[in-house]
C-alpha atoms as a PDB file:
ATOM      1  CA  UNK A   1      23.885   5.475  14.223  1.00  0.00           C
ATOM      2  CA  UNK A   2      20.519   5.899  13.007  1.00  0.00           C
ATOM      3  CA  UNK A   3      17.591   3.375  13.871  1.00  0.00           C
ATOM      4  CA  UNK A   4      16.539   1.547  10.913  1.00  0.00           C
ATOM      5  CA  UNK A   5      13.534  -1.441  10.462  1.00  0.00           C
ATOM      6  CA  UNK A   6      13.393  -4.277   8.373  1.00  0.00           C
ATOM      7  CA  UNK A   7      10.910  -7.266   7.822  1.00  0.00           C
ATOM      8  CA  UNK A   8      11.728 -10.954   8.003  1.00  0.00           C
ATOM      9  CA  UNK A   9       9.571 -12.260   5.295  1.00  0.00           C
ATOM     10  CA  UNK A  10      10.002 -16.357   6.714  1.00  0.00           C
ATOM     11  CA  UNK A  11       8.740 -15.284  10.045  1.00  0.00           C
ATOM     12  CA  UNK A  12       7.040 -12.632   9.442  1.00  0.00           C
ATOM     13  CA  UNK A  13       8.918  -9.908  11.932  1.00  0.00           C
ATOM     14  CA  UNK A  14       9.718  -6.564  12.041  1.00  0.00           C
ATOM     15  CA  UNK A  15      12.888  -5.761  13.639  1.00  0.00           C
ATOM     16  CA  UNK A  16      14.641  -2.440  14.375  1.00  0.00           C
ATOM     17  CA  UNK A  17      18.321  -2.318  14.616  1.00  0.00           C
ATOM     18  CA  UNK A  18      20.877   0.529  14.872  1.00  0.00           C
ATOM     19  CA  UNK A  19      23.109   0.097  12.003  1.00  0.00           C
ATOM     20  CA  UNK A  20      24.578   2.035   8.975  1.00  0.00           C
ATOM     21  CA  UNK A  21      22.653   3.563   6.137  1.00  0.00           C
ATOM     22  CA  UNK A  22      24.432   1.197   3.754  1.00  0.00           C
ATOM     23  CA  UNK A  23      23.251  -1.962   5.420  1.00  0.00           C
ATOM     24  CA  UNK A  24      20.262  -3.454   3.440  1.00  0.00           C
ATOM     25  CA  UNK A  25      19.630  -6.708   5.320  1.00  0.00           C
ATOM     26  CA  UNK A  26      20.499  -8.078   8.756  1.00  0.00           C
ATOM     27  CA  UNK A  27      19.837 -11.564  10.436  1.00  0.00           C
ATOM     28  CA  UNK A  28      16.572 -12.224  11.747  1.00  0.00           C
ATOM     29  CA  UNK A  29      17.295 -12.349  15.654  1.00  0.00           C
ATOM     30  CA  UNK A  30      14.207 -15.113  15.675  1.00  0.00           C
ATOM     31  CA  UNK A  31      14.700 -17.572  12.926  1.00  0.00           C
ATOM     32  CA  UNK A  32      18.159 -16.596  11.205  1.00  0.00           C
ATOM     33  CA  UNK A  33      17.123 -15.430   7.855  1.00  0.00           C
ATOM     34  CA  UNK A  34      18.033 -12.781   6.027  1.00  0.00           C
ATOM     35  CA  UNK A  35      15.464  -9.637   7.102  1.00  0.00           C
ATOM     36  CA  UNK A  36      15.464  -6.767   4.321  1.00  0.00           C
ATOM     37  CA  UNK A  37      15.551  -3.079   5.346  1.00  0.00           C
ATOM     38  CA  UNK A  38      11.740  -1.469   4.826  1.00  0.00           C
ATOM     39  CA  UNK A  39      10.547   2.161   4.411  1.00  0.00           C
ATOM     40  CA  UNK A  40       9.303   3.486   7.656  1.00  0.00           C
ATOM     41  CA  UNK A  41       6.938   6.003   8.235  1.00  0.00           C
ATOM     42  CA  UNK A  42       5.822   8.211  12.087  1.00  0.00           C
ATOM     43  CA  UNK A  43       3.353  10.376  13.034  1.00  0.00           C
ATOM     44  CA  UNK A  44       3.695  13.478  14.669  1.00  0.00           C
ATOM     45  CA  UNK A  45       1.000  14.373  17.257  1.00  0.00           C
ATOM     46  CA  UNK A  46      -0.458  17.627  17.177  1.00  0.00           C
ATOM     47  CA  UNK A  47      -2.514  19.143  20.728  1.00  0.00           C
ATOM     48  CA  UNK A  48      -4.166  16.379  22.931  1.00  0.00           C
ATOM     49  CA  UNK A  49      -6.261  14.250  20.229  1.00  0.00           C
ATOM     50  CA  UNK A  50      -2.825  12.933  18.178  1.00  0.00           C
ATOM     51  CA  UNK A  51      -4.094  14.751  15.144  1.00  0.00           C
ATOM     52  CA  UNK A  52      -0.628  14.331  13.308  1.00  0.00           C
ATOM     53  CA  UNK A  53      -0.148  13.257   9.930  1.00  0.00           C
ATOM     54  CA  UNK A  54       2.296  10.798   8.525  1.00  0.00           C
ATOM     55  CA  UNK A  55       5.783  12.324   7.645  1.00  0.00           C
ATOM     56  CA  UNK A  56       8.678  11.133   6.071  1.00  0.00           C
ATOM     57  CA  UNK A  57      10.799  13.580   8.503  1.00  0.00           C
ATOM     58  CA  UNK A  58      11.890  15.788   5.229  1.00  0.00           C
ATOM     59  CA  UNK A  59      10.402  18.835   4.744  1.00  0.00           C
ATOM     60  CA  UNK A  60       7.786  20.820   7.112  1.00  0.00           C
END
């Protein structure tokens, strides 16, 4: 199951949770709202300085 992250907008949250890619909101673990799935971007570090840039992890 892929790790996905969504954002309690009450609390103001971020959350990761292993779920399916049809799930588009979860329960906010810390004040029980409803917490909507986000994009999420990474970086990829390149050498010893981190000089990545952000990817969306499609595509080279």
């Amino acid at each position: 199951m892929p790790l996905y992250e969504f954002y309690c907008s009450t609390c103001r949250k971020k959350i990761e949770e292993l779920c399916g890619a049809g799930t588009e909101s979860i329960r906010c673990p810390s004040c029980g709202e409803d917490a909507g799935k986000v994009f999420s971007t990474f970086r990829t570090g390149k050498g010893a300085n981190g000089g990545g840039t952000a990817s969306s992890g499609c595509g080279g």
